[in-house]
Protein backbone atom coordinates (compact mmCIF):
# COMPACT_ATOMS: atom_id res chain seq x y z
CA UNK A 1 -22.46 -12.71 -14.94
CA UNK A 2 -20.07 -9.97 -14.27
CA UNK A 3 -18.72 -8.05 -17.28
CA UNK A 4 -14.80 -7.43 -17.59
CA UNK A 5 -15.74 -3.70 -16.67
CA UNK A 6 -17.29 -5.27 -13.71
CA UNK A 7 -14.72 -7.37 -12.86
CA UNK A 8 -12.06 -4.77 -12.75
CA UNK A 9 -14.23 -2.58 -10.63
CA UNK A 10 -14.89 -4.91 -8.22
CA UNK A 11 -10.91 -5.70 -8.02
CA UNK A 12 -10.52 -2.12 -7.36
CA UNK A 13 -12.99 -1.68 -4.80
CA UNK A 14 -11.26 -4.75 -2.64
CA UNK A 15 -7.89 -3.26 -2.98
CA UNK A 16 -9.47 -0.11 -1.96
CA UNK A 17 -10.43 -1.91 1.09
CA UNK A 18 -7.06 -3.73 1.59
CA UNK A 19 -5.12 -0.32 1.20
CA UNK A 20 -7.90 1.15 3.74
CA UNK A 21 -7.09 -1.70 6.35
CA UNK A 22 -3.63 -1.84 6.26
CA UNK A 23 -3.33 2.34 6.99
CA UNK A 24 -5.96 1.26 9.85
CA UNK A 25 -3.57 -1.06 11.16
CA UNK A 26 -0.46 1.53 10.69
CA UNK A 27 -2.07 4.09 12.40
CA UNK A 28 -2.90 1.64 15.44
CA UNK A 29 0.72 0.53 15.58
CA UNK A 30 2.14 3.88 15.02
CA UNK A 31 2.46 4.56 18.90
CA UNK A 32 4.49 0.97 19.43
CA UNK A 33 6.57 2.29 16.28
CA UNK A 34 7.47 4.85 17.66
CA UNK A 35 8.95 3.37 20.77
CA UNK A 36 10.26 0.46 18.96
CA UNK A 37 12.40 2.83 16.20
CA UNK A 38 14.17 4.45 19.41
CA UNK A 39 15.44 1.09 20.73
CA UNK A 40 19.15 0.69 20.59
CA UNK A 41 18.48 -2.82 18.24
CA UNK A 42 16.49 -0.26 15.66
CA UNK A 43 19.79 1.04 14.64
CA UNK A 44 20.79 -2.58 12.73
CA UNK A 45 17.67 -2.08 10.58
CA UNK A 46 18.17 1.46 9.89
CA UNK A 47 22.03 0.56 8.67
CA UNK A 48 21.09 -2.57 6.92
CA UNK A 49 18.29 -0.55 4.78
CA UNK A 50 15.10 -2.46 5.65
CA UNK A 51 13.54 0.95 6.76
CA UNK A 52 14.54 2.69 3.79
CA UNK A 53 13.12 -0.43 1.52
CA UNK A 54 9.86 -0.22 3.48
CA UNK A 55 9.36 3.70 3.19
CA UNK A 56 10.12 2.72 -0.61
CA UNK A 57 7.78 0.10 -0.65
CA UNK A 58 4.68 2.24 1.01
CA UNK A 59 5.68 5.44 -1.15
CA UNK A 60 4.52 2.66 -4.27
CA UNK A 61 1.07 1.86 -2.20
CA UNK A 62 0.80 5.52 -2.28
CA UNK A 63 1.60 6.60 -5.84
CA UNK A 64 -0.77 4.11 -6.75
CA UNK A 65 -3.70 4.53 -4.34
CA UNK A 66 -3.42 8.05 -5.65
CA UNK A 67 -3.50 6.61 -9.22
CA UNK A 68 -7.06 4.44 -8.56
CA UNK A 69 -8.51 7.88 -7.12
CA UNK A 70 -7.66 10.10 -9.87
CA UNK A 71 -8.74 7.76 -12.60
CA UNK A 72 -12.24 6.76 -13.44
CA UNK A 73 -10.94 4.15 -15.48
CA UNK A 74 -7.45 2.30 -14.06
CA UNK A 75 -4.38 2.53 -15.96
CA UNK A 76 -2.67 -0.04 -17.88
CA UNK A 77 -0.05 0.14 -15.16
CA UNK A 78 -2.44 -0.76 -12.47
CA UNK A 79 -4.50 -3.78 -14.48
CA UNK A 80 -1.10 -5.20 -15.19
CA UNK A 81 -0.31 -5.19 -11.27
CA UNK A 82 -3.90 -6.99 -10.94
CA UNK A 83 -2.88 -9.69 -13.32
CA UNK A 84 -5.05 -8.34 -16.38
């Protein structure tokens, strides 16, 4: 039977390995992003804001991935984004 200290560890070490998978994936897109930002039908997405919004939304996997690393034991902030 897992403890709650368990549990939370274990939570941690799969969204480790989410975050970890996801850059993977960036960084074998980045080459096709690339290209695709310098199409003329990029330019609706940059005025519209959904580039800004993403760049927002990865600066918050960030901040937090940097949060799980620097803590042995995981903020309030980050439990209560696990659903604890």
């Amino acid at each position: 039977m897992l403890t709650k200290e368990d549990d939370i560890n274990k939570k941690i070490q799969l969204t480790k390995k989410i975050l970890d998978n996801v850059y993977e994936i960036l960084e074998l897109f980045k080459p096709l992003l690339s290209k695709m930002i310098k199409m003329p039908e990029a330019k609706d997405y940059k005025e519209n804001g959904t580039f800004e919004k993403a760049i927002l939304l990865f600066g918050k996997i960030s901040d937090l991935c940097e949060e799980i690393e620097d803590s042995s034991f995981p903020s309030k902030t980050f439990l209560k984004s696990l659903g604890n």
